[in-house]
PDB file of N, CA and C in Angstrom:
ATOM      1  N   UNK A   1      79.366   1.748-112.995  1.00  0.00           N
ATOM      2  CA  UNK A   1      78.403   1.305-113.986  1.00  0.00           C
ATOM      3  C   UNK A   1      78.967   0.118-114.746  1.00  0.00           C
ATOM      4  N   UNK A   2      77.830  -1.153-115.250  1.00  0.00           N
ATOM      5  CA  UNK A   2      78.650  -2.291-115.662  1.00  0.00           C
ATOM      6  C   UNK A   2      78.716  -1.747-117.287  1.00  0.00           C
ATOM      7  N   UNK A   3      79.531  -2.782-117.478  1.00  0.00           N
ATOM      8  CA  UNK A   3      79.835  -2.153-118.909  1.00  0.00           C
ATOM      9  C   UNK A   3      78.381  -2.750-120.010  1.00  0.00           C
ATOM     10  N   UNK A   4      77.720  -3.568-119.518  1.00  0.00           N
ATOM     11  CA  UNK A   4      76.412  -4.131-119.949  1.00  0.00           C
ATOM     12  C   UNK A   4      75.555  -2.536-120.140  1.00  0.00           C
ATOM     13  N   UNK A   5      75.187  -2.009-118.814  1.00  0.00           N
ATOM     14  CA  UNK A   5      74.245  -0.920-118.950  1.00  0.00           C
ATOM     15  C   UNK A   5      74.468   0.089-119.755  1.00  0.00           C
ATOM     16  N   UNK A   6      75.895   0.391-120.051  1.00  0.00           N
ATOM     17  CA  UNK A   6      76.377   1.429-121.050  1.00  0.00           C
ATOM     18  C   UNK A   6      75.902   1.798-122.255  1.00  0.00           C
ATOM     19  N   UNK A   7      75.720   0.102-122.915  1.00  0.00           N
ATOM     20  CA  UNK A   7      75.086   0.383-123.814  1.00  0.00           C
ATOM     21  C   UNK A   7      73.746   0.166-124.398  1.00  0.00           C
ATOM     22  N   UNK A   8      73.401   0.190-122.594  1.00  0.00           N
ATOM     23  CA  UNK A   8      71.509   0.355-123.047  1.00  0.00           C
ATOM     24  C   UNK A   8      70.557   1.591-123.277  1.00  0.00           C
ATOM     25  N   UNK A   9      69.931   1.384-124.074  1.00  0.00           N
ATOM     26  CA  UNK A   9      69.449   2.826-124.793  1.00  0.00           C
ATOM     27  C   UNK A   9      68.276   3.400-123.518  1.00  0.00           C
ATOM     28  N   UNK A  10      67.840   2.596-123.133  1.00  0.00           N
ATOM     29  CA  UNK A  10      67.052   3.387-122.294  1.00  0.00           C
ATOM     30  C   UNK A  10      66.729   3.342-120.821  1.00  0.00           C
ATOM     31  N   UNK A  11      66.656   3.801-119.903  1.00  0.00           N
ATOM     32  CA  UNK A  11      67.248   3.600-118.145  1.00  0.00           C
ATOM     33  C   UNK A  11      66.611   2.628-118.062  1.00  0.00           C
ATOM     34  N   UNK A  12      65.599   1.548-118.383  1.00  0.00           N
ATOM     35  CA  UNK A  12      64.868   0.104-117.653  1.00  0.00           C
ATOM     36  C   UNK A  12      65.766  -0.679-118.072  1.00  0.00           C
ATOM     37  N   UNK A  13      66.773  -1.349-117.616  1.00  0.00           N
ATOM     38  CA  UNK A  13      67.364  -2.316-117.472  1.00  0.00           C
ATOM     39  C   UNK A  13      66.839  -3.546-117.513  1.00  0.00           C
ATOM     40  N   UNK A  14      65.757  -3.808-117.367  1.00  0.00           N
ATOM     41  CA  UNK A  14      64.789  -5.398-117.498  1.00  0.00           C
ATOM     42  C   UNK A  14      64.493  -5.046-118.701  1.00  0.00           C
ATOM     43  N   UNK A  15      64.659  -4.235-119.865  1.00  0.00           N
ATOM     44  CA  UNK A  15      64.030  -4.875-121.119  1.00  0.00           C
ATOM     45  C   UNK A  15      65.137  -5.307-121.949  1.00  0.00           C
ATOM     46  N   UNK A  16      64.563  -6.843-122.383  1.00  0.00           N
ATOM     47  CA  UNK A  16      65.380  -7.712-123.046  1.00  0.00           C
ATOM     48  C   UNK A  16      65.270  -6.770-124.594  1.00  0.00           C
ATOM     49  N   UNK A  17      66.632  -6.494-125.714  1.00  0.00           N
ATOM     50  CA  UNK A  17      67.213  -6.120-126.651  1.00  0.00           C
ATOM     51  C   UNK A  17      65.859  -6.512-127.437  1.00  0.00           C
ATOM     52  N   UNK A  18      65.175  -7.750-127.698  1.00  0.00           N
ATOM     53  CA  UNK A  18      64.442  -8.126-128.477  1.00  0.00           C
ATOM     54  C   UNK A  18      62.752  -7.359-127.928  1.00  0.00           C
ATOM     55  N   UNK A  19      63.042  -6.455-127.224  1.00  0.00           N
ATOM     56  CA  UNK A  19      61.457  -5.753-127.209  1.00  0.00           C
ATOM     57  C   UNK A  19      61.852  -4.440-127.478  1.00  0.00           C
ATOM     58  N   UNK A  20      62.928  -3.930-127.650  1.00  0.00           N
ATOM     59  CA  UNK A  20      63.238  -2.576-127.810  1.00  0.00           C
ATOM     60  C   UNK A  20      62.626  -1.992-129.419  1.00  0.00           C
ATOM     61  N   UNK A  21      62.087  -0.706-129.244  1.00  0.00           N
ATOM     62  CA  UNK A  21      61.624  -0.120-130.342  1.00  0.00           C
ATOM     63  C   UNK A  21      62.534   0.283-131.395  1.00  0.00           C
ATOM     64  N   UNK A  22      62.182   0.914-132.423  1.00  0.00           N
ATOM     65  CA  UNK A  22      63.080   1.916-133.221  1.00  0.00           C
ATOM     66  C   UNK A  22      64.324   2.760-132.486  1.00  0.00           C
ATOM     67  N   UNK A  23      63.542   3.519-132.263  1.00  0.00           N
ATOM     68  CA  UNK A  23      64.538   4.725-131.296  1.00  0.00           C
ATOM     69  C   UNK A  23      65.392   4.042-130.129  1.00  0.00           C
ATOM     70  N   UNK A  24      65.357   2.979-129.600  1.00  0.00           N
ATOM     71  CA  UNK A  24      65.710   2.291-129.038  1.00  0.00           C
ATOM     72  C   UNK A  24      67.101   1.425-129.226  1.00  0.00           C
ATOM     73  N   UNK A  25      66.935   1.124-130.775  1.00  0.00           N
ATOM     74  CA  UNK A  25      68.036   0.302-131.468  1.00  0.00           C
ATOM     75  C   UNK A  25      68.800   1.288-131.996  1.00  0.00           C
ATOM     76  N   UNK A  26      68.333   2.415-132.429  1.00  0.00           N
ATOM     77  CA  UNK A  26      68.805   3.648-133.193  1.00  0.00           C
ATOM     78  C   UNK A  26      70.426   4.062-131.585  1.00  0.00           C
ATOM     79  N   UNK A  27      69.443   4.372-130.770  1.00  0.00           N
ATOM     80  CA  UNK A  27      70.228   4.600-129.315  1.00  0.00           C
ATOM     81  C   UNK A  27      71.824   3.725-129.342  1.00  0.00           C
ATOM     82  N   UNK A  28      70.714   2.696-129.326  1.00  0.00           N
ATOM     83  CA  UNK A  28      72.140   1.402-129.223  1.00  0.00           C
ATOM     84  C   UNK A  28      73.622   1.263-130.353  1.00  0.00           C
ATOM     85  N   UNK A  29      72.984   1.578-131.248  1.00  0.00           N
ATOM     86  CA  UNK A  29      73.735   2.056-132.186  1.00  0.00           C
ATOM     87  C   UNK A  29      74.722   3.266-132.369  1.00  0.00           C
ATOM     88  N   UNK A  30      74.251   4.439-131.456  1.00  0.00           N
ATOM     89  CA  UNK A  30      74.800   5.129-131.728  1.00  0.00           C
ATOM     90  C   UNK A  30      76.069   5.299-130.160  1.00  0.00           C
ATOM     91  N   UNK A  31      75.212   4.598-129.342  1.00  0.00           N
ATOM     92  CA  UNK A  31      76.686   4.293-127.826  1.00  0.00           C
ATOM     93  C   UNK A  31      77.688   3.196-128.427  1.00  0.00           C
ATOM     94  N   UNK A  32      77.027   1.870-129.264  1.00  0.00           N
ATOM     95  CA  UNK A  32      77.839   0.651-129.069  1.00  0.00           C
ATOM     96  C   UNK A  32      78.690   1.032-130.900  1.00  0.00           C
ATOM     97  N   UNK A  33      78.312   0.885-131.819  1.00  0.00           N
ATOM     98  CA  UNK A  33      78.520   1.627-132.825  1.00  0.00           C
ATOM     99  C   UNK A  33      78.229   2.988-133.619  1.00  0.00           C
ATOM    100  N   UNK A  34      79.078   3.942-132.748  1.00  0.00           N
ATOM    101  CA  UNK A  34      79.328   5.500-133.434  1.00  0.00           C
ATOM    102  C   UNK A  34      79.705   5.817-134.622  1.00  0.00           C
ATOM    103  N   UNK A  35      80.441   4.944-135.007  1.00  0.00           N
ATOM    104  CA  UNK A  35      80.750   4.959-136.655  1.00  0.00           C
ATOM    105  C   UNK A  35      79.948   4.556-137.780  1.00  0.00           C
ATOM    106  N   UNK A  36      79.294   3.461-137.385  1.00  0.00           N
ATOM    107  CA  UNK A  36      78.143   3.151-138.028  1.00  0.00           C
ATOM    108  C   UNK A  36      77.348   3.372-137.977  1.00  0.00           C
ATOM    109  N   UNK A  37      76.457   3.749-136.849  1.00  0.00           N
ATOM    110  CA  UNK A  37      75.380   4.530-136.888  1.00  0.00           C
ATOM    111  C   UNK A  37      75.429   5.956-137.738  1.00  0.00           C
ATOM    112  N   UNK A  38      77.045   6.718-137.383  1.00  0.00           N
ATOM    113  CA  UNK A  38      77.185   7.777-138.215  1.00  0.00           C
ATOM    114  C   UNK A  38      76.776   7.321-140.107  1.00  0.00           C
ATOM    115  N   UNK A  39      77.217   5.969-140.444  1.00  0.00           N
ATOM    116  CA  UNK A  39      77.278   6.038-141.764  1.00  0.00           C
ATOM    117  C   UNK A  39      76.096   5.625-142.209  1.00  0.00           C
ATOM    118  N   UNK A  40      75.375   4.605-141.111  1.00  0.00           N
ATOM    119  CA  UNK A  40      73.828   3.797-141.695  1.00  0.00           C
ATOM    120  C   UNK A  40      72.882   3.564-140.772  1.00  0.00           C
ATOM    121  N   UNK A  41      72.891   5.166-139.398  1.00  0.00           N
ATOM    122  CA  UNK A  41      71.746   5.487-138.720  1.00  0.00           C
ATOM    123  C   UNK A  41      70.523   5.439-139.535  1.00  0.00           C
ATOM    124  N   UNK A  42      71.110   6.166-140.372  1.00  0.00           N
ATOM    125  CA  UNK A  42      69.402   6.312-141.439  1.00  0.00           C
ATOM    126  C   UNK A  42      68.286   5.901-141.704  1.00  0.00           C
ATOM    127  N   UNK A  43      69.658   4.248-143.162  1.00  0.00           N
ATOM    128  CA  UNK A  43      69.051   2.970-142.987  1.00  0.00           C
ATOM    129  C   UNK A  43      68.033   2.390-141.647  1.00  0.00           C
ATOM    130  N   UNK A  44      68.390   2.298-140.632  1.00  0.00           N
ATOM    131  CA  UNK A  44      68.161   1.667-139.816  1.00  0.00           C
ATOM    132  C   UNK A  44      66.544   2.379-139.591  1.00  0.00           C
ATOM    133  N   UNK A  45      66.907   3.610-139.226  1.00  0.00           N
ATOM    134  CA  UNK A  45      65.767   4.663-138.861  1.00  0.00           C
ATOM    135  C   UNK A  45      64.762   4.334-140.116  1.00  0.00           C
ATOM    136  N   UNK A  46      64.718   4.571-141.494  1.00  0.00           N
ATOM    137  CA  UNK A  46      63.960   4.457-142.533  1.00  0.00           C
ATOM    138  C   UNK A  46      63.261   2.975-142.684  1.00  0.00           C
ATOM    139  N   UNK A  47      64.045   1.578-142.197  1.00  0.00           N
ATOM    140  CA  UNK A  47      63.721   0.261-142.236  1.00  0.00           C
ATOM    141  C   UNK A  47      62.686   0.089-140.979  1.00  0.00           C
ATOM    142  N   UNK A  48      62.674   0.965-139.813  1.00  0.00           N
ATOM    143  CA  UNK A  48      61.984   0.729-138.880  1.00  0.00           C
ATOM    144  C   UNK A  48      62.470  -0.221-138.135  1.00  0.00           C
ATOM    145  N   UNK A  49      64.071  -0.329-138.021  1.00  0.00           N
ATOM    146  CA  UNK A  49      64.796  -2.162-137.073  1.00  0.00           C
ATOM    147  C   UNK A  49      64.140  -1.765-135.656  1.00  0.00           C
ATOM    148  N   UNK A  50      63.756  -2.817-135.291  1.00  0.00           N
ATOM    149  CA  UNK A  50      63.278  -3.103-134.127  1.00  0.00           C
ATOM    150  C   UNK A  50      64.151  -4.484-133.416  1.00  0.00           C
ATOM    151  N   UNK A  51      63.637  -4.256-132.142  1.00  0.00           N
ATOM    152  CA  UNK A  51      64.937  -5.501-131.404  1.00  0.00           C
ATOM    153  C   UNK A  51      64.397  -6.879-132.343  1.00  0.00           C
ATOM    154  N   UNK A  52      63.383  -7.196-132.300  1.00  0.00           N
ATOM    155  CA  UNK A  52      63.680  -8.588-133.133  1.00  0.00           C
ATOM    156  C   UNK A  52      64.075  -8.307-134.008  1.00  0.00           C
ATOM    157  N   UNK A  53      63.571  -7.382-135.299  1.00  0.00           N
ATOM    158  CA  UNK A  53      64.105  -7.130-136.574  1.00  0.00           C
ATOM    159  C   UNK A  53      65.663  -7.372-136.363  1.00  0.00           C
ATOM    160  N   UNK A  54      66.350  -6.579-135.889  1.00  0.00           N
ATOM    161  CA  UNK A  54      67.925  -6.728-135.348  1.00  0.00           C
ATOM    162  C   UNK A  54      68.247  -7.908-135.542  1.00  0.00           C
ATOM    163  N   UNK A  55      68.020  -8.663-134.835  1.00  0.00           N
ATOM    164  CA  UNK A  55      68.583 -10.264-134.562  1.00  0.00           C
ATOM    165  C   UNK A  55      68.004 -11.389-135.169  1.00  0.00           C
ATOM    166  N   UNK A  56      67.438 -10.892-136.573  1.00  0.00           N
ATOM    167  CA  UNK A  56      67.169 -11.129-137.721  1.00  0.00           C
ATOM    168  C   UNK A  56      67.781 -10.860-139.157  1.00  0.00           C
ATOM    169  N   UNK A  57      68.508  -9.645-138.866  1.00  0.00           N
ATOM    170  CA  UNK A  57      69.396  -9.612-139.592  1.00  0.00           C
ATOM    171  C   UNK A  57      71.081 -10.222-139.839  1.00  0.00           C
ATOM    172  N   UNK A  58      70.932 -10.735-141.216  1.00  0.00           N
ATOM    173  CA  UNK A  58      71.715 -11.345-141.849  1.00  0.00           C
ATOM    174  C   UNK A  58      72.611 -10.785-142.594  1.00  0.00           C
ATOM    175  N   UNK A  59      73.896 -10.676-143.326  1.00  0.00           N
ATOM    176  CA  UNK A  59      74.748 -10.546-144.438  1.00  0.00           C
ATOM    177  C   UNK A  59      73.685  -9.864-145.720  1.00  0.00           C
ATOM    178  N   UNK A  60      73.258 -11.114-145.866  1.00  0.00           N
ATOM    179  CA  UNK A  60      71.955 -10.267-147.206  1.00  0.00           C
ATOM    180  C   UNK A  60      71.403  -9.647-146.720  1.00  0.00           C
ATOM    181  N   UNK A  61      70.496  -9.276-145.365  1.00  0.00           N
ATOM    182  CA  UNK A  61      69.350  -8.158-145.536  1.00  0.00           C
ATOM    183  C   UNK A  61      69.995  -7.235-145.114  1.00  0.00           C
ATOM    184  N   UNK A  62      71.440  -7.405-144.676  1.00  0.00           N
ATOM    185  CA  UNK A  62      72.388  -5.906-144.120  1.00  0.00           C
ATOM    186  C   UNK A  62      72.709  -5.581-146.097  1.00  0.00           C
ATOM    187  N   UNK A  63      72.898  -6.571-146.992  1.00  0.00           N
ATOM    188  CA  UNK A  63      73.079  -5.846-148.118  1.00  0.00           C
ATOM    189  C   UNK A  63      72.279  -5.350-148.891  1.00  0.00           C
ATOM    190  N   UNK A  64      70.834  -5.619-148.976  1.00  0.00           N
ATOM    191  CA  UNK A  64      69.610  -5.395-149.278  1.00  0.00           C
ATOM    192  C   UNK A  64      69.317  -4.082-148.486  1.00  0.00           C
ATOM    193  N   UNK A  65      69.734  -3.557-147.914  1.00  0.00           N
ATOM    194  CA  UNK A  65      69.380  -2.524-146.439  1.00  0.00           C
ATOM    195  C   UNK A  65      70.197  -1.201-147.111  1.00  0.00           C
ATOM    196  N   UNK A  66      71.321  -1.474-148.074  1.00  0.00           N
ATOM    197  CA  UNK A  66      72.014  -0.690-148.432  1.00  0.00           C
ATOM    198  C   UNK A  66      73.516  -0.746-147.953  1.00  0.00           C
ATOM    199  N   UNK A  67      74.235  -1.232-146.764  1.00  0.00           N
ATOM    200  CA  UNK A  67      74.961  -1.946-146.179  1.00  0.00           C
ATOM    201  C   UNK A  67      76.561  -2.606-147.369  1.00  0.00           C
ATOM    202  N   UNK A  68      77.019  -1.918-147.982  1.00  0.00           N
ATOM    203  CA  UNK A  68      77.586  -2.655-148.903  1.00  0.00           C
ATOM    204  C   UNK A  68      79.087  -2.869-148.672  1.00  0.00           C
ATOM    205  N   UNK A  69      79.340  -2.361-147.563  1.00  0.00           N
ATOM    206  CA  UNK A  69      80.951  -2.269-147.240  1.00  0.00           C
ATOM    207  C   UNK A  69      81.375  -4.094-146.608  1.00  0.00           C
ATOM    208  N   UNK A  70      81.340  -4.603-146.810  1.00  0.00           N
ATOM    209  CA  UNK A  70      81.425  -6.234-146.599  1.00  0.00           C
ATOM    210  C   UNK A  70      81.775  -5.881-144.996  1.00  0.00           C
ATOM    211  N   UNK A  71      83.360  -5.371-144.391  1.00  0.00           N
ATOM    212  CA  UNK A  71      83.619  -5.535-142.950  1.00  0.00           C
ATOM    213  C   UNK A  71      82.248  -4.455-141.696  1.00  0.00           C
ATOM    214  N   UNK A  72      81.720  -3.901-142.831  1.00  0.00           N
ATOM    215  CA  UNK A  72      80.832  -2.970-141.988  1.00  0.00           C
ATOM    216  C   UNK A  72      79.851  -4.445-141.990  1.00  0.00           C
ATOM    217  N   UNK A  73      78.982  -4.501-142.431  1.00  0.00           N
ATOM    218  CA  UNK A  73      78.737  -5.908-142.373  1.00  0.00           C
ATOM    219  C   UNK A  73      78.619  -7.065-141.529  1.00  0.00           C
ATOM    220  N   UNK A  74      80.040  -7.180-141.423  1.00  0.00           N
ATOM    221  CA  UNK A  74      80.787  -7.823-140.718  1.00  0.00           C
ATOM    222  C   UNK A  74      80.728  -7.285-138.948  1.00  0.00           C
ATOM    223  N   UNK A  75      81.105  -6.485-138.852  1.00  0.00           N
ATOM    224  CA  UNK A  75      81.268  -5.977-137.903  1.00  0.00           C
ATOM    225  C   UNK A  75      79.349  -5.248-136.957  1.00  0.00           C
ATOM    226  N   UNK A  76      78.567  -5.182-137.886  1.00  0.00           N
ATOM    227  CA  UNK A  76      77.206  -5.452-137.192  1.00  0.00           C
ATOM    228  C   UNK A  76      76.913  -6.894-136.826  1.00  0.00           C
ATOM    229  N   UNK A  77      77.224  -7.917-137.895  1.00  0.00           N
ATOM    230  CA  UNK A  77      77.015  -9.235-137.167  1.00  0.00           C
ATOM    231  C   UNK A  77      77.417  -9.728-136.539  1.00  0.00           C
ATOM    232  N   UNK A  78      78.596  -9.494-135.801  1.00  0.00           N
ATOM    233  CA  UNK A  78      79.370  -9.475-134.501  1.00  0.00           C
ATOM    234  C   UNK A  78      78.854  -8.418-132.994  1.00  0.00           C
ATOM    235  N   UNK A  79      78.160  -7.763-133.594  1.00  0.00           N
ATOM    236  CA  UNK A  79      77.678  -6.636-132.343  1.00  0.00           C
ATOM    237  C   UNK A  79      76.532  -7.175-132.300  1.00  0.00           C
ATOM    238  N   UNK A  80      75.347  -7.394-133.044  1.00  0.00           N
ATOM    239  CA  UNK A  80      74.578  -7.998-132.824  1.00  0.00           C
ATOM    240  C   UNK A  80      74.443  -9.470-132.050  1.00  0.00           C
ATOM    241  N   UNK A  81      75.228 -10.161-132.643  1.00  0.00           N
ATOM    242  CA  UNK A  81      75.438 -11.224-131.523  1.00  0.00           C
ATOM    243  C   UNK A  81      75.742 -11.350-130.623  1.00  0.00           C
ATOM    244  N   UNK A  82      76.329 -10.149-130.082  1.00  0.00           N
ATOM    245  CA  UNK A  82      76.399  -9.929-128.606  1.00  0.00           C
ATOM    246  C   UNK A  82      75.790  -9.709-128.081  1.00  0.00           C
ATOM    247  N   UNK A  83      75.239  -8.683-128.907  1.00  0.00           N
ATOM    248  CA  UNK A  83      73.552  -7.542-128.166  1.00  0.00           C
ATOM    249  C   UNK A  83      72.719  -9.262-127.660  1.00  0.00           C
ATOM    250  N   UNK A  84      72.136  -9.963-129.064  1.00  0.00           N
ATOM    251  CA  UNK A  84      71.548 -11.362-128.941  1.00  0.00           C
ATOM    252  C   UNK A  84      72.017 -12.292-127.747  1.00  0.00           C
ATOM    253  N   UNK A  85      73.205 -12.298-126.833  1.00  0.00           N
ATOM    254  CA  UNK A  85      73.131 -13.238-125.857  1.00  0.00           C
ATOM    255  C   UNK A  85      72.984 -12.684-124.918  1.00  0.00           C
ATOM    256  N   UNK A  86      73.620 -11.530-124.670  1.00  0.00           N
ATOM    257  CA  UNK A  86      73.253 -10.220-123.508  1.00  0.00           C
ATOM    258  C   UNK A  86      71.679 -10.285-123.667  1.00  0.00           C
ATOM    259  N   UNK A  87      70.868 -10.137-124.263  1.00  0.00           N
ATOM    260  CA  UNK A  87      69.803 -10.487-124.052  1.00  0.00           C
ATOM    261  C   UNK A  87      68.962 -11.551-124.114  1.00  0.00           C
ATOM    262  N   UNK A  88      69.119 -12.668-124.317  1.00  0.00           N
ATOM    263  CA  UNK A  88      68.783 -13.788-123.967  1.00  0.00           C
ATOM    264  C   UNK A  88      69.068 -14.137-122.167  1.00  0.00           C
ATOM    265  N   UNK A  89      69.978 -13.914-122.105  1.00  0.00           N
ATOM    266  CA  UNK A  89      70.684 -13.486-120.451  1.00  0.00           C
ATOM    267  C   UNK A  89      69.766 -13.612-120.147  1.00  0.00           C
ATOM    268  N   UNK A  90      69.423 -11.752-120.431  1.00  0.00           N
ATOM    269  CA  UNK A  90      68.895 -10.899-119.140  1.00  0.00           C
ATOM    270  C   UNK A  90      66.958 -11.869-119.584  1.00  0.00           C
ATOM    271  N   UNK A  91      66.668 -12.445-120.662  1.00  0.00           N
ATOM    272  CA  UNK A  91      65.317 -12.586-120.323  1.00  0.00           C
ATOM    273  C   UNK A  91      65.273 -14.003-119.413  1.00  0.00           C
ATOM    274  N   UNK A  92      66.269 -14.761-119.734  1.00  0.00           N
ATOM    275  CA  UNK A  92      66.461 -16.302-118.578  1.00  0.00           C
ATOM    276  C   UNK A  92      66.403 -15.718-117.430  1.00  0.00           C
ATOM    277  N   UNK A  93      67.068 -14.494-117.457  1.00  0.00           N
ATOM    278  CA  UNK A  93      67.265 -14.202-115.667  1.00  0.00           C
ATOM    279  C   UNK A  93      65.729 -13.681-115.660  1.00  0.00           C
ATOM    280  N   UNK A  94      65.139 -12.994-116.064  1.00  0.00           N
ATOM    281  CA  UNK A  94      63.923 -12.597-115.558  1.00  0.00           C
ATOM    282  C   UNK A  94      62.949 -13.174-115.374  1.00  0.00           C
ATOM    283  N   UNK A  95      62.739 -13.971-116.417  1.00  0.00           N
ATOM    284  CA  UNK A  95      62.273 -15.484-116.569  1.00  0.00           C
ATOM    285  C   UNK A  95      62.465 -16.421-114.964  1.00  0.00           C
ATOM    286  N   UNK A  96      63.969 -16.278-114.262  1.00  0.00           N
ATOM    287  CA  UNK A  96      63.919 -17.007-113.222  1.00  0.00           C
ATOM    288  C   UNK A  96      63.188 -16.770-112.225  1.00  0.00           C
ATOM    289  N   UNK A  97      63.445 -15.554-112.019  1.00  0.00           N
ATOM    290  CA  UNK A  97      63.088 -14.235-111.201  1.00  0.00           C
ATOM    291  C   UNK A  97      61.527 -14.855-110.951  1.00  0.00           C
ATOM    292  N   UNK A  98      60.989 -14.671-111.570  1.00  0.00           N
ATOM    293  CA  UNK A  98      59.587 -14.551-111.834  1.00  0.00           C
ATOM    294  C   UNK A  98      58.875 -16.174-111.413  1.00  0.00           C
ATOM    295  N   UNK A  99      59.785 -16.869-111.420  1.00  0.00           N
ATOM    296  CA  UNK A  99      59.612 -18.284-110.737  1.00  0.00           C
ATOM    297  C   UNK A  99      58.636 -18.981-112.131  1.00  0.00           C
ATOM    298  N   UNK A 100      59.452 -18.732-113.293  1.00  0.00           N
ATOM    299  CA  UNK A 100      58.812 -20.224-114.363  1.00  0.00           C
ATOM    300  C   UNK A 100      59.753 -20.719-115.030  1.00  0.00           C
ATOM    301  N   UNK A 101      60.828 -20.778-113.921  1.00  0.00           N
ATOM    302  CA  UNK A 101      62.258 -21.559-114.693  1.00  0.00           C
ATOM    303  C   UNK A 101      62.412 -22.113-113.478  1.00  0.00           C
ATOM    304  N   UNK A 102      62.365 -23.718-112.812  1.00  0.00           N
ATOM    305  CA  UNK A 102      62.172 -24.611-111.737  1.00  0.00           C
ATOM    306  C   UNK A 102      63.158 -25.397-112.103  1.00  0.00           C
ATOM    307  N   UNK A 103      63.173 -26.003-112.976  1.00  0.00           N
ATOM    308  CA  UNK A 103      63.862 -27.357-113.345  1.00  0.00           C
ATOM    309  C   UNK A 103      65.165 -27.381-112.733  1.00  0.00           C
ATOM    310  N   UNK A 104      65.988 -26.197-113.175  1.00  0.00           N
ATOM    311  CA  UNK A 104      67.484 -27.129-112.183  1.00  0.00           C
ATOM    312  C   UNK A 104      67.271 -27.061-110.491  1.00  0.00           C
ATOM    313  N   UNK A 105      66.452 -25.897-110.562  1.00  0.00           N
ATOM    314  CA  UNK A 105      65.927 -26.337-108.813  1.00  0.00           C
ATOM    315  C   UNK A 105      65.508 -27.161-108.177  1.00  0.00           C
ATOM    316  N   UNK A 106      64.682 -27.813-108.866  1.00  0.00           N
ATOM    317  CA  UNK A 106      64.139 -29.100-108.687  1.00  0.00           C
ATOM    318  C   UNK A 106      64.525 -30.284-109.124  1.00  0.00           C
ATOM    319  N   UNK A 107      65.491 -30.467-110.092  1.00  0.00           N
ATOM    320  CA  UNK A 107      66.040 -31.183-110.341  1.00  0.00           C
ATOM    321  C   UNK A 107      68.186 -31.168-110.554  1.00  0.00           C
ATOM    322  N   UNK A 108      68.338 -30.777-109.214  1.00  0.00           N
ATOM    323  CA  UNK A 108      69.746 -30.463-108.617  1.00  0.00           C
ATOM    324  C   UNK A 108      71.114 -31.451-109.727  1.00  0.00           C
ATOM    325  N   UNK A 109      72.060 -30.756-110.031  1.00  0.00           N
ATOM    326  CA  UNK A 109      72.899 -31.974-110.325  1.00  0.00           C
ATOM    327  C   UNK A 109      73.357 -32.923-109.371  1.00  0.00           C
ATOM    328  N   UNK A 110      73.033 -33.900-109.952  1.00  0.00           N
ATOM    329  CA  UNK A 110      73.760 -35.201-108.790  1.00  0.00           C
ATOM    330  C   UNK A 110      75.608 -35.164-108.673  1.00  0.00           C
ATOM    331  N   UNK A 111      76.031 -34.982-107.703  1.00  0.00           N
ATOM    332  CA  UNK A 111      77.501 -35.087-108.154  1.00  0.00           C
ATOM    333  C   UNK A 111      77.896 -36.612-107.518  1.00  0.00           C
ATOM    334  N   UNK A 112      77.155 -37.385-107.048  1.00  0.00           N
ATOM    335  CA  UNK A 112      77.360 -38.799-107.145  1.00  0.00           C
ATOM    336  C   UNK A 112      77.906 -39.611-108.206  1.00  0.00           C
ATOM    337  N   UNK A 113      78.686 -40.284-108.012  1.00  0.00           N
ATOM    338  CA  UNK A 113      79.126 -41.220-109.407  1.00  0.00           C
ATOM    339  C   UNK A 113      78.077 -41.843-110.179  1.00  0.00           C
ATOM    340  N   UNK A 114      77.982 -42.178-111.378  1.00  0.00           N
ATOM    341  CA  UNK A 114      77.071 -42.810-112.372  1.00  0.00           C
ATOM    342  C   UNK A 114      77.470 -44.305-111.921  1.00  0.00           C
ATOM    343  N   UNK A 115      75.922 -44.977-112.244  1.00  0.00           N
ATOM    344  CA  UNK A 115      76.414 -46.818-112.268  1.00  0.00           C
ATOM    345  C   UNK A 115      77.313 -47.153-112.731  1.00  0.00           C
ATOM    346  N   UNK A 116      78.672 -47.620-112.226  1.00  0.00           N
ATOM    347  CA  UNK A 116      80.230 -48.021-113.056  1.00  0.00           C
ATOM    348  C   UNK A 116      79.742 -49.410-113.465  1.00  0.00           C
ATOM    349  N   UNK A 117      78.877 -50.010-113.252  1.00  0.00           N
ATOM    350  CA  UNK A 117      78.852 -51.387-113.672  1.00  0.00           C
ATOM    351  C   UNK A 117      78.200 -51.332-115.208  1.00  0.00           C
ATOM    352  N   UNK A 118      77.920 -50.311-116.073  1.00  0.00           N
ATOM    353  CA  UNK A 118      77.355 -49.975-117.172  1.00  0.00           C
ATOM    354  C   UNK A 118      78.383 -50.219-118.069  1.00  0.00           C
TER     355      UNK A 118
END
């Protein structure tokens, strides 16, 4: 198993982090951060975070949220930004998949030299 799927909350592997529900992020939270979810599952559960909500959150709305330990904090906006490119990934890749991402296909890198007379 890759270490990607581990910490996906629910067996469909094609859904990008940013469509995941409540219970969904709640999940993720509690495989990728056990400690925190132990201390501010709650929060999360009571705010209703959803995958965009997630990767919307900031320093202030993690302190506004109740969130007050600065490295706890800290340490969601670092997991989150991971969660955030891991899924950006996986929606480019699906996105390719699906044939509406052409451009480098169709437009190949040249590995020819550039005009030196420039």
């Amino acid at each position: 198993m890759e270490a990607s799927t581990s910490t996906r909350p629910s067996k469909s592997t094609s859904v990008a982090a940013c469509f995941w529900t409540n219970p969904e992020v709640l999940q993720w939270m509690k495989n990728s951060l056990p400690e925190l979810f132990n201390k501010y599952g709650g929060f999360f559960k009571a705010h209703g975070i959803r995958g965009r909500t997630l990767f919307m959150l900031n320093d202030n709305l993690l302190l506004e949220m109740g969130i007050t330990d600065s490295q706890d904090r800290a340490q969601f906006r670092i997991e989150i930004a991971k969660l955030k490119i891991k899924s950006d990934l996986l929606t480019l890749k699906n996105t390719h998949h699906k044939g509406n991402i052409r451009f480098l296909e169709e437009n190949p890198i040249s590995e020819s030299p550039q005009n030196e007379n420039i």
